[in-house]
PDB file of N, CA and C in Angstrom:
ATOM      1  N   UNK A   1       0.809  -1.181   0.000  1.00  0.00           N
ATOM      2  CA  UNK A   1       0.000   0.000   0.000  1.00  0.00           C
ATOM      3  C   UNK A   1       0.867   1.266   0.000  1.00  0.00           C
ATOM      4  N   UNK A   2       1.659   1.246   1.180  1.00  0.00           N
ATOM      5  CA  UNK A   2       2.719   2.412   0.793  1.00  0.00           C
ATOM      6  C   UNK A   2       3.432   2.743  -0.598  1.00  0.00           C
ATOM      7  N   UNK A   3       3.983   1.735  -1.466  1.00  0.00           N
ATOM      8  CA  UNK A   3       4.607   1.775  -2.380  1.00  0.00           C
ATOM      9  C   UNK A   3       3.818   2.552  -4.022  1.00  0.00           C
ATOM     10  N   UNK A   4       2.454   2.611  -3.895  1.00  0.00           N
ATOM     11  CA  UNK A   4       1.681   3.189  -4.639  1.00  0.00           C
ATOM     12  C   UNK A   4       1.323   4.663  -4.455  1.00  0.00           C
ATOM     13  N   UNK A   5       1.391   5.552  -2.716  1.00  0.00           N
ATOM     14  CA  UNK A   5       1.679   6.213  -2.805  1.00  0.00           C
ATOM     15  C   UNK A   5       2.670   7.656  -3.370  1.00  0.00           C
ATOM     16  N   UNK A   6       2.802   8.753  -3.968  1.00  0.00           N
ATOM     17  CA  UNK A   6       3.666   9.477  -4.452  1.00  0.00           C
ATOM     18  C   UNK A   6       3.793  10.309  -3.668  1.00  0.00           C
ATOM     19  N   UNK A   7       4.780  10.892  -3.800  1.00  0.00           N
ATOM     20  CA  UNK A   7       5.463  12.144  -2.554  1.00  0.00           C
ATOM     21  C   UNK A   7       7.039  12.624  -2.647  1.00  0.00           C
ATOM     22  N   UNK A   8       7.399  13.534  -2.053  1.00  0.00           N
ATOM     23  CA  UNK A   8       8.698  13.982  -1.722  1.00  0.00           C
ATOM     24  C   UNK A   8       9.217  13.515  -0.892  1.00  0.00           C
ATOM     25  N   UNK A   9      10.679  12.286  -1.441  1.00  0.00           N
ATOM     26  CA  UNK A   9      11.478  11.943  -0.061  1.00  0.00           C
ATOM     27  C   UNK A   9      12.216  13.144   0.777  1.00  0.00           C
ATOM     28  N   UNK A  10      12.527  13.055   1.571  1.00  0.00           N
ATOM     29  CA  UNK A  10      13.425  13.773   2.992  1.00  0.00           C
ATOM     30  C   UNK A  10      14.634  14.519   1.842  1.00  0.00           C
ATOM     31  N   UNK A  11      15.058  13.527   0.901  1.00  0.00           N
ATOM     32  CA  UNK A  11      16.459  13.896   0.769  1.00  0.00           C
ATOM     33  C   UNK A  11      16.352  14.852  -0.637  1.00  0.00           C
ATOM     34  N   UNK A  12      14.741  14.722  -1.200  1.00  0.00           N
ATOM     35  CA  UNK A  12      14.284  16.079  -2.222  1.00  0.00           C
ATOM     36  C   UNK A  12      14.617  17.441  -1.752  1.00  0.00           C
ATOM     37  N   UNK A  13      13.732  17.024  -0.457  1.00  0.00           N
ATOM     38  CA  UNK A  13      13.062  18.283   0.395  1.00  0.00           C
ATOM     39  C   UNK A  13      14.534  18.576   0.508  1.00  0.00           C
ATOM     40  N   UNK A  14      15.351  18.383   0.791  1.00  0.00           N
ATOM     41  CA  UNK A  14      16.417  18.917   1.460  1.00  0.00           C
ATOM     42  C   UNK A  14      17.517  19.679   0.151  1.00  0.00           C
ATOM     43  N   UNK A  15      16.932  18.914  -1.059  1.00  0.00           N
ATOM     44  CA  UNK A  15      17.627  19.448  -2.143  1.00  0.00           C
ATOM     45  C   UNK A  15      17.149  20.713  -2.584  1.00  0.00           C
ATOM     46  N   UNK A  16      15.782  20.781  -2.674  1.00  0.00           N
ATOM     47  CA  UNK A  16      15.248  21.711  -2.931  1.00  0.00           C
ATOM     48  C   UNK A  16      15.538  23.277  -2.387  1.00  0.00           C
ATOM     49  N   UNK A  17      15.346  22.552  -0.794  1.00  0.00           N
ATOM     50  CA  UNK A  17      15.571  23.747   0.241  1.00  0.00           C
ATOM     51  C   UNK A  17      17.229  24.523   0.003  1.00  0.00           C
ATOM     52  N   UNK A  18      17.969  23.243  -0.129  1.00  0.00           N
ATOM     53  CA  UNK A  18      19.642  24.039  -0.175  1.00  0.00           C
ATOM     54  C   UNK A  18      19.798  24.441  -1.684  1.00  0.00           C
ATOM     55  N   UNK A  19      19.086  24.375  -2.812  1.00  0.00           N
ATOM     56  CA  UNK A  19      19.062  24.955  -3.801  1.00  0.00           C
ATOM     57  C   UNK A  19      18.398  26.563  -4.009  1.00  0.00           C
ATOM     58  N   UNK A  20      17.491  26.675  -3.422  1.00  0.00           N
ATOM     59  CA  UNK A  20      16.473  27.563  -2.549  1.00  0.00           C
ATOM     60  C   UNK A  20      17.789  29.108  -1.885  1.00  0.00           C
ATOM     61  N   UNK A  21      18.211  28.055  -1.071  1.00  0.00           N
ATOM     62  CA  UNK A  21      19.231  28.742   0.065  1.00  0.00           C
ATOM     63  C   UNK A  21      20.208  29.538  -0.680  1.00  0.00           C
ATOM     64  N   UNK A  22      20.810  28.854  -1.733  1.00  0.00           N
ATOM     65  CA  UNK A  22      21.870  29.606  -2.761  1.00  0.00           C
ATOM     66  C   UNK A  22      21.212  30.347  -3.300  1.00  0.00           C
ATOM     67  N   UNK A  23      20.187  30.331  -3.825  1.00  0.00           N
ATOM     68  CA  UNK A  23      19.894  31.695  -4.767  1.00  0.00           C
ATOM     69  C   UNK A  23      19.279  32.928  -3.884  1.00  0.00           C
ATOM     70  N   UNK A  24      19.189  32.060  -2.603  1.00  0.00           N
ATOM     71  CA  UNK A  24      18.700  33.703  -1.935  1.00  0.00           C
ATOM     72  C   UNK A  24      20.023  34.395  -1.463  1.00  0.00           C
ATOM     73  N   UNK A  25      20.913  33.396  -1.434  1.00  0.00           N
ATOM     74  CA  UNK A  25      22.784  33.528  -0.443  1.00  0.00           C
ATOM     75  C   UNK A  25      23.134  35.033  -2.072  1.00  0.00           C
ATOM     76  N   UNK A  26      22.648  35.034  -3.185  1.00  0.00           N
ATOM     77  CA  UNK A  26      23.274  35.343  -4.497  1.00  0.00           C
ATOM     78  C   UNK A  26      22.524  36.563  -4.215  1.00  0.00           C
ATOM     79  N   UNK A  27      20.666  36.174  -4.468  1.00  0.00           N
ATOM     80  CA  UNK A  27      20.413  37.689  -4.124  1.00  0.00           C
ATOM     81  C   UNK A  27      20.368  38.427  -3.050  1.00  0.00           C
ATOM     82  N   UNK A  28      19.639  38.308  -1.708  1.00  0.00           N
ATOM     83  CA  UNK A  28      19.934  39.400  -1.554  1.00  0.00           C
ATOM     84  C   UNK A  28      21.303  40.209  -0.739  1.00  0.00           C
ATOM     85  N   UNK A  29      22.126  39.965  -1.032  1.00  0.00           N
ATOM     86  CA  UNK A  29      23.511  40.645  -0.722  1.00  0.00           C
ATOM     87  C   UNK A  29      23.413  42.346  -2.155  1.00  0.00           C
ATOM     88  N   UNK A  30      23.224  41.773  -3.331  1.00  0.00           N
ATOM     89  CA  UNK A  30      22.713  42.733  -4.111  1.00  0.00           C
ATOM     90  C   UNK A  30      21.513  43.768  -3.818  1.00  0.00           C
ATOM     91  N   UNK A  31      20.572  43.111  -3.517  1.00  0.00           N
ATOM     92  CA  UNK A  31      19.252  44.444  -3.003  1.00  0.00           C
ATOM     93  C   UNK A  31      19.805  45.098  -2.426  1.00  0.00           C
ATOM     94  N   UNK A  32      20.816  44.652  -1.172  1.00  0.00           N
ATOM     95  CA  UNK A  32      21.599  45.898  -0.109  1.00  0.00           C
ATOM     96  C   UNK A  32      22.587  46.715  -1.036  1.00  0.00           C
ATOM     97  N   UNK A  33      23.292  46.443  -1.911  1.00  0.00           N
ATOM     98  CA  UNK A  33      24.054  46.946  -2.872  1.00  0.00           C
ATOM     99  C   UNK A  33      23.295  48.514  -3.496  1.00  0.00           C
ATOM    100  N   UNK A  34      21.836  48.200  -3.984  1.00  0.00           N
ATOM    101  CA  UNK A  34      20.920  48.638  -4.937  1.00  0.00           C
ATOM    102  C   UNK A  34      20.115  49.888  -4.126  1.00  0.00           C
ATOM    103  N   UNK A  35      20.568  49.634  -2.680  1.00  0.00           N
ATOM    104  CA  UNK A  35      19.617  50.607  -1.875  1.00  0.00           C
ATOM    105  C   UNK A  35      20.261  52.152  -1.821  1.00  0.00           C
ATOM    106  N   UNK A  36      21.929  51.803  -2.073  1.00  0.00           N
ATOM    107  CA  UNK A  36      22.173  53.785  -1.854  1.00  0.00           C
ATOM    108  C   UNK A  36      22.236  54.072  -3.301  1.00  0.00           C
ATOM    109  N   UNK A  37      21.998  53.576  -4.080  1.00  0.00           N
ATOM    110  CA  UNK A  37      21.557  53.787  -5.780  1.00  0.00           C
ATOM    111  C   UNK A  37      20.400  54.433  -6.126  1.00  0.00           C
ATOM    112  N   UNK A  38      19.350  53.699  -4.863  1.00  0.00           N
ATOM    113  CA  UNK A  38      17.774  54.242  -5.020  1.00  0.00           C
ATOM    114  C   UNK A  38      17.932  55.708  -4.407  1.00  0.00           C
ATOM    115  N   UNK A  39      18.699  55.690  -3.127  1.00  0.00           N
ATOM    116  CA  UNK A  39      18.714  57.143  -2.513  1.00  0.00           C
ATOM    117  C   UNK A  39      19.278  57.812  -3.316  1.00  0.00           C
ATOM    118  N   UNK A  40      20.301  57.405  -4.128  1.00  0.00           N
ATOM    119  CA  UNK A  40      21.245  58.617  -5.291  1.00  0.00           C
ATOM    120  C   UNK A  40      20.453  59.480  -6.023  1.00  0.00           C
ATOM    121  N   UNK A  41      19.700  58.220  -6.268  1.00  0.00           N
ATOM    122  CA  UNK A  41      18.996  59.077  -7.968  1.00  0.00           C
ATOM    123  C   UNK A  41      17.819  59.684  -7.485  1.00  0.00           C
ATOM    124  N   UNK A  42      17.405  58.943  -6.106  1.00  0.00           N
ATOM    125  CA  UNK A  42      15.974  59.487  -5.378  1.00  0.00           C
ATOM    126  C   UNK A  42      16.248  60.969  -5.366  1.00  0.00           C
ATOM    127  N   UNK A  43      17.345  61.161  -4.450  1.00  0.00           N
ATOM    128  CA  UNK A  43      17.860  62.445  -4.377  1.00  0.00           C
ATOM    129  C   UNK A  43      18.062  63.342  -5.922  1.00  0.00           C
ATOM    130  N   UNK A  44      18.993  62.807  -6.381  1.00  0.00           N
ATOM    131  CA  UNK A  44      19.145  63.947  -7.745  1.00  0.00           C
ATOM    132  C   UNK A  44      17.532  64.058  -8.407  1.00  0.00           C
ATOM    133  N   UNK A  45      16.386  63.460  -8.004  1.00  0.00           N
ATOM    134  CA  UNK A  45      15.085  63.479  -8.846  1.00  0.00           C
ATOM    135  C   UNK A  45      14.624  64.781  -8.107  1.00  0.00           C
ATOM    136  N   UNK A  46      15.167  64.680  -6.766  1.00  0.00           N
ATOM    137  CA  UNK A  46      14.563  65.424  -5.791  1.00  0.00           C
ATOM    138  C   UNK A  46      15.059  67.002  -5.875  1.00  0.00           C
ATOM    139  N   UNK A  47      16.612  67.292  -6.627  1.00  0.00           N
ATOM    140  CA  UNK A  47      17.005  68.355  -6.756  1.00  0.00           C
ATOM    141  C   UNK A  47      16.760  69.135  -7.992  1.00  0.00           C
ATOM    142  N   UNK A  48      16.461  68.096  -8.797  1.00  0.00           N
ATOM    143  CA  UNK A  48      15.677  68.527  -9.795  1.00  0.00           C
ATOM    144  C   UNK A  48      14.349  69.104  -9.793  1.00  0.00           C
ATOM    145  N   UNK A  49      13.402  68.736  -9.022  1.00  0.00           N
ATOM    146  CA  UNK A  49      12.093  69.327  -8.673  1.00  0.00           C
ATOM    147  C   UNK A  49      12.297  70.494  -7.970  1.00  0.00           C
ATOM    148  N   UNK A  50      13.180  70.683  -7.225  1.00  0.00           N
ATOM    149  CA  UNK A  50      13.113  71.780  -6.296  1.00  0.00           C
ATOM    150  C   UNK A  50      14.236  72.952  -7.281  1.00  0.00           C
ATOM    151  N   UNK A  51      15.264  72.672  -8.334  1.00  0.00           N
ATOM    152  CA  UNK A  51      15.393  73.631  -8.574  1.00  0.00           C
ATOM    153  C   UNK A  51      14.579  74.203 -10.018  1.00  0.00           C
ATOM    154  N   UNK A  52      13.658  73.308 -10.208  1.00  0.00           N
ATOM    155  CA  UNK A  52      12.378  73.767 -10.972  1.00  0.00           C
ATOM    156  C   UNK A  52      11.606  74.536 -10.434  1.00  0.00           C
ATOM    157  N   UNK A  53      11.291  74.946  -9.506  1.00  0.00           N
ATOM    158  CA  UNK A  53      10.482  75.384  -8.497  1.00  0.00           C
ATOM    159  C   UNK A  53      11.191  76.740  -8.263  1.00  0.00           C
ATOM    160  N   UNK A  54      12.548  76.844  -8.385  1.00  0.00           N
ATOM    161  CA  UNK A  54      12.995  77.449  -8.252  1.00  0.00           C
ATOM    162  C   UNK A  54      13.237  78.464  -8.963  1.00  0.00           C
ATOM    163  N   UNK A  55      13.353  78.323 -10.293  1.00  0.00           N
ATOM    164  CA  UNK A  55      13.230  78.477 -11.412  1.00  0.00           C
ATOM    165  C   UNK A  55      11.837  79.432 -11.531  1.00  0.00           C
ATOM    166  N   UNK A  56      10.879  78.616 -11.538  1.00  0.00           N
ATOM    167  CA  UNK A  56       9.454  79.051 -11.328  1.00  0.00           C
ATOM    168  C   UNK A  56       9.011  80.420 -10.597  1.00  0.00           C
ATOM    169  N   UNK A  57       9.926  80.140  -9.182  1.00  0.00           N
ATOM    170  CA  UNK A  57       9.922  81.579  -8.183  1.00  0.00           C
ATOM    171  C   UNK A  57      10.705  82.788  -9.057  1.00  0.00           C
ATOM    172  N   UNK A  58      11.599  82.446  -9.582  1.00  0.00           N
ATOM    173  CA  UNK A  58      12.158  83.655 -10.228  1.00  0.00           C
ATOM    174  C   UNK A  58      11.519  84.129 -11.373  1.00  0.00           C
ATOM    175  N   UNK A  59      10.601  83.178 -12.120  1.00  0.00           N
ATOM    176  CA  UNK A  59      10.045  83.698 -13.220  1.00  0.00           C
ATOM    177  C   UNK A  59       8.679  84.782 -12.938  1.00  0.00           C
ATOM    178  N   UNK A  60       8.048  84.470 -11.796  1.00  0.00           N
ATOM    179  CA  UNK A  60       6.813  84.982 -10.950  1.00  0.00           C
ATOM    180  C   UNK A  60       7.319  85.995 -10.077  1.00  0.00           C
ATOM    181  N   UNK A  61       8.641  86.527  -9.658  1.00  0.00           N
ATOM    182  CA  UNK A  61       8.799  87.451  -8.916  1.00  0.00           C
ATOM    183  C   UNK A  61       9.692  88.126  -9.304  1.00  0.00           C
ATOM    184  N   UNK A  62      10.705  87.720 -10.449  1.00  0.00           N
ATOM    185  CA  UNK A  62      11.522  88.418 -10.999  1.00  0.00           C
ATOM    186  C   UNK A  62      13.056  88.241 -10.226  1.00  0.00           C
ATOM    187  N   UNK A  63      13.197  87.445  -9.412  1.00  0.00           N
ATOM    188  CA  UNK A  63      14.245  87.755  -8.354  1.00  0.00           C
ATOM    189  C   UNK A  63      14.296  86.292  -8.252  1.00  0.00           C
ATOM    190  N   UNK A  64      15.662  85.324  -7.817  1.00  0.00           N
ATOM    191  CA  UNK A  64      15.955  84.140  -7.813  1.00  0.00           C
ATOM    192  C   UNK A  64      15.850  84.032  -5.946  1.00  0.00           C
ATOM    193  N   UNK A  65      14.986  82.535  -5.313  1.00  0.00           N
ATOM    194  CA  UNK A  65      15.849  82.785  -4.490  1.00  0.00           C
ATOM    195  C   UNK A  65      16.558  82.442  -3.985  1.00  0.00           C
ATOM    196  N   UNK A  66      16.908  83.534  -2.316  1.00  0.00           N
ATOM    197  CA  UNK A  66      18.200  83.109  -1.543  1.00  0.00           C
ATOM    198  C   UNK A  66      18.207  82.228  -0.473  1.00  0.00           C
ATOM    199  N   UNK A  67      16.903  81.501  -0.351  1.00  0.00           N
ATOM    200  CA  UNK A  67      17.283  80.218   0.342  1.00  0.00           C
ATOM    201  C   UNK A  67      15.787  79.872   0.116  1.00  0.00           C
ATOM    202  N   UNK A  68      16.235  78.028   0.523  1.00  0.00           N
ATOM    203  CA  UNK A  68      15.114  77.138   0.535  1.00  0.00           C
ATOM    204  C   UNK A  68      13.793  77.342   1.281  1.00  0.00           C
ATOM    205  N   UNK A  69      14.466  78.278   2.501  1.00  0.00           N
ATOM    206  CA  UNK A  69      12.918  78.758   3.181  1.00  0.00           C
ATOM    207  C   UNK A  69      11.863  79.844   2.955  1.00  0.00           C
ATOM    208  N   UNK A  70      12.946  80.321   1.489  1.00  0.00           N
ATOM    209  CA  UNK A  70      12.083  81.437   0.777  1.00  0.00           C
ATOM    210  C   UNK A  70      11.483  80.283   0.276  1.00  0.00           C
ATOM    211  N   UNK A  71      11.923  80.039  -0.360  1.00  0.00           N
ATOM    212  CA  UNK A  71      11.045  78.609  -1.361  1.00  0.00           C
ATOM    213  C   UNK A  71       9.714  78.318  -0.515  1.00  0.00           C
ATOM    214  N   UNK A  72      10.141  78.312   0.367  1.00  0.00           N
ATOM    215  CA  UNK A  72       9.224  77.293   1.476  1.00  0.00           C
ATOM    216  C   UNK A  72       7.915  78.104   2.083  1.00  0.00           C
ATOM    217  N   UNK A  73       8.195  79.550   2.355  1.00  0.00           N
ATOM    218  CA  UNK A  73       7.079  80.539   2.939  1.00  0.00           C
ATOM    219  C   UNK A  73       6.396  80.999   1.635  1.00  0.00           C
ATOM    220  N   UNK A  74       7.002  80.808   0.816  1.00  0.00           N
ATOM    221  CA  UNK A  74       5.761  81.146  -0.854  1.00  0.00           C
ATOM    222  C   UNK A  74       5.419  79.857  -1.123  1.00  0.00           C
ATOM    223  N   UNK A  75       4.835  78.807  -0.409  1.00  0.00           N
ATOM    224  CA  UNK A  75       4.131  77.461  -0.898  1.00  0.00           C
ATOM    225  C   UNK A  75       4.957  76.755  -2.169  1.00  0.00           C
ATOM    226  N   UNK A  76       6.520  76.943  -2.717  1.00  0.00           N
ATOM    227  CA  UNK A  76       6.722  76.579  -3.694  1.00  0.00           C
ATOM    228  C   UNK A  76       7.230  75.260  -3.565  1.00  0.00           C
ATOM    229  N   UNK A  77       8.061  74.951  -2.302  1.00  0.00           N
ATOM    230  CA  UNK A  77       8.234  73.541  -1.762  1.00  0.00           C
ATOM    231  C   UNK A  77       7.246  73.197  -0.400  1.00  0.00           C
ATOM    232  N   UNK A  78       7.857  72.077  -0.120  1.00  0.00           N
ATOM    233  CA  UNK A  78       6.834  71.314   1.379  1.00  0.00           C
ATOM    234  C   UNK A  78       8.706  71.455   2.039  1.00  0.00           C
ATOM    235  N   UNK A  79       8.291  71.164   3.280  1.00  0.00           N
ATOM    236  CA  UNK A  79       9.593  70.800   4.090  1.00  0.00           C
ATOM    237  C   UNK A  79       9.951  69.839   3.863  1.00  0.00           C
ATOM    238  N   UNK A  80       9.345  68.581   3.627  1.00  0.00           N
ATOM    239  CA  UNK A  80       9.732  67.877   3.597  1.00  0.00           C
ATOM    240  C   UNK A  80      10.831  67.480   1.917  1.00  0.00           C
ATOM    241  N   UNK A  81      10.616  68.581   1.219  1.00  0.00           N
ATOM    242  CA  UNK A  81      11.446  68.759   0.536  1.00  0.00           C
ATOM    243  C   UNK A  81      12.874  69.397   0.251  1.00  0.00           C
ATOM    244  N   UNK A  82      13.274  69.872   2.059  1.00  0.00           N
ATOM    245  CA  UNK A  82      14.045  70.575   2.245  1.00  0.00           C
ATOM    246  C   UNK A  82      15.468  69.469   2.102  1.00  0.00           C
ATOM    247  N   UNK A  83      15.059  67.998   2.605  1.00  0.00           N
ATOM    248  CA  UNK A  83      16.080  66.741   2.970  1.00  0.00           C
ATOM    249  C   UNK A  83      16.059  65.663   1.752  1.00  0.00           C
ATOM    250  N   UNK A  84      16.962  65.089   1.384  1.00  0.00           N
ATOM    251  CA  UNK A  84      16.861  63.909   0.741  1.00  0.00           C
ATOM    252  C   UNK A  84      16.491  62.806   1.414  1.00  0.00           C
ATOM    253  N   UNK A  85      16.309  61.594   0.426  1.00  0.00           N
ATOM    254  CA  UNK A  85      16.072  60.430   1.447  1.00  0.00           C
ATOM    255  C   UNK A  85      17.164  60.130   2.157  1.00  0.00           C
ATOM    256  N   UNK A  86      18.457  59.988   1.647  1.00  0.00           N
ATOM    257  CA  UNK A  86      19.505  59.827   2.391  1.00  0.00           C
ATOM    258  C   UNK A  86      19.829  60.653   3.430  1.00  0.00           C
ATOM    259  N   UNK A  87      19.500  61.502   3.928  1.00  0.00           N
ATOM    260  CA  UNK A  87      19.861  62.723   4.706  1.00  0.00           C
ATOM    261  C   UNK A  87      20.391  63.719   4.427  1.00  0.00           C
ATOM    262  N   UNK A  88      20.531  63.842   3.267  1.00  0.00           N
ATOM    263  CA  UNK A  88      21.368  65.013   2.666  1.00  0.00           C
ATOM    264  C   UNK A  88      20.382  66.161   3.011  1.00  0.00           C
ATOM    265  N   UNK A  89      20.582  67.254   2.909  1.00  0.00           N
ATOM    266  CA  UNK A  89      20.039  68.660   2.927  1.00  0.00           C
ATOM    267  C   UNK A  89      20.360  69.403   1.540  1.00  0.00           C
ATOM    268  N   UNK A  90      19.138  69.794   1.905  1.00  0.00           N
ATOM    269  CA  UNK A  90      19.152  71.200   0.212  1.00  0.00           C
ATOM    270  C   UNK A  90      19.691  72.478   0.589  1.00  0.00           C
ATOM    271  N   UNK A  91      20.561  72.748  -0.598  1.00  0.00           N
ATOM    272  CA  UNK A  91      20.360  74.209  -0.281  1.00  0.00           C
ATOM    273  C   UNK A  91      20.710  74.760  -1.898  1.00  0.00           C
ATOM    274  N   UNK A  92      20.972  76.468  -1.474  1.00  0.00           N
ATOM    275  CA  UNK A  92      20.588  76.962  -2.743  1.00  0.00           C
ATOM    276  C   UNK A  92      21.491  77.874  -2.681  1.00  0.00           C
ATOM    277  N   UNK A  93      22.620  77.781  -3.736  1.00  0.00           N
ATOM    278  CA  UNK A  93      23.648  78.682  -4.004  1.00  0.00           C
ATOM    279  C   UNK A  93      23.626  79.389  -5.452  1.00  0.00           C
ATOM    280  N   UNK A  94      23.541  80.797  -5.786  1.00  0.00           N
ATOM    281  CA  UNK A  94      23.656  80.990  -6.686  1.00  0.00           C
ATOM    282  C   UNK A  94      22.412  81.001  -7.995  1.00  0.00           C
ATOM    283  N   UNK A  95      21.429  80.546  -7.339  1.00  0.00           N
ATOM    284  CA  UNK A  95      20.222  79.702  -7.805  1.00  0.00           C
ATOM    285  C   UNK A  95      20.302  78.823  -8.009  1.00  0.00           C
ATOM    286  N   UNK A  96      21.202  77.886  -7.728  1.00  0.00           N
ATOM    287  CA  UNK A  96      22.082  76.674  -7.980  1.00  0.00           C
ATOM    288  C   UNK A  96      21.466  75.645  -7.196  1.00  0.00           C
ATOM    289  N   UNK A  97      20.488  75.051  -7.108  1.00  0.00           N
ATOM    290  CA  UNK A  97      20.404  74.027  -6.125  1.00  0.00           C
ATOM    291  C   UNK A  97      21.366  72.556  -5.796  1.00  0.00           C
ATOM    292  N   UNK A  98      21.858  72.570  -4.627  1.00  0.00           N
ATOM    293  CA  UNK A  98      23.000  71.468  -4.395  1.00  0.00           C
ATOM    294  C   UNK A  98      22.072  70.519  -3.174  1.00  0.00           C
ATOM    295  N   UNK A  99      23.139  69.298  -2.811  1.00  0.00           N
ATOM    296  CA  UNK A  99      22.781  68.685  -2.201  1.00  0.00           C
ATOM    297  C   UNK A  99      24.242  68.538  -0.686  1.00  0.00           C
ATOM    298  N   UNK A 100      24.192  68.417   0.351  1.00  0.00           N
ATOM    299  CA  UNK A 100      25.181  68.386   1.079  1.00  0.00           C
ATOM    300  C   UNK A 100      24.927  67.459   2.413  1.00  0.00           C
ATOM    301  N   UNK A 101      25.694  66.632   3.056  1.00  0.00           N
ATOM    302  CA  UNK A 101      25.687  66.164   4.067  1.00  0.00           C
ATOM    303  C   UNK A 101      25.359  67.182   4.996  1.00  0.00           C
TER     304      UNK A 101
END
């Protein structure tokens, strides 16, 4: 009766699982790789919007401005656009928007 049964022996399961094990051992060491890549470009997407904005303020007032919290008291950014994801901080040189530790 047993012998008509079908199933996974012990020593499948175990193949499976340590086959399993390597490809996760491969990826994720990479996702951690891929994460200050996402903040890089997160960020440069982010300095790009804000010195559009910026841009914008000077075209509507005639005058560029001299810091992010001008930006910020004319509704043209949020605060929360003041930081990158990484922690970097904005600021604004020149009309120049940069990014800085």
């Amino acid at each position: 009766m047993l012998k008509n049964q079908k199933g996974f022996t012990l020593i499948e399961m175990l193949i499976v699982i340590m086959v399993i094990s390597v490809i996760m051992i491969l990826i994720i060491p990479n996702l951690g790789k891929k994460t200050g890549d996402v903040h890089t470009k997160g960020c440069d997407a982010l300095i790009s919007v804000v010195q559009a904005q910026a841009d914008a303020y000077q075209i509507d007032t005639g005058n560029m401005p001299s810091s992010l919290d001008q930006l910020q008291s004319a509704d043209y950014i949020t605060a929360d656009q003041l930081t990158c994801s990484n922690g970097d901080k904005l600021s604004i040189s020149n009309g120049v928007v940069n990014a800085s530790n």
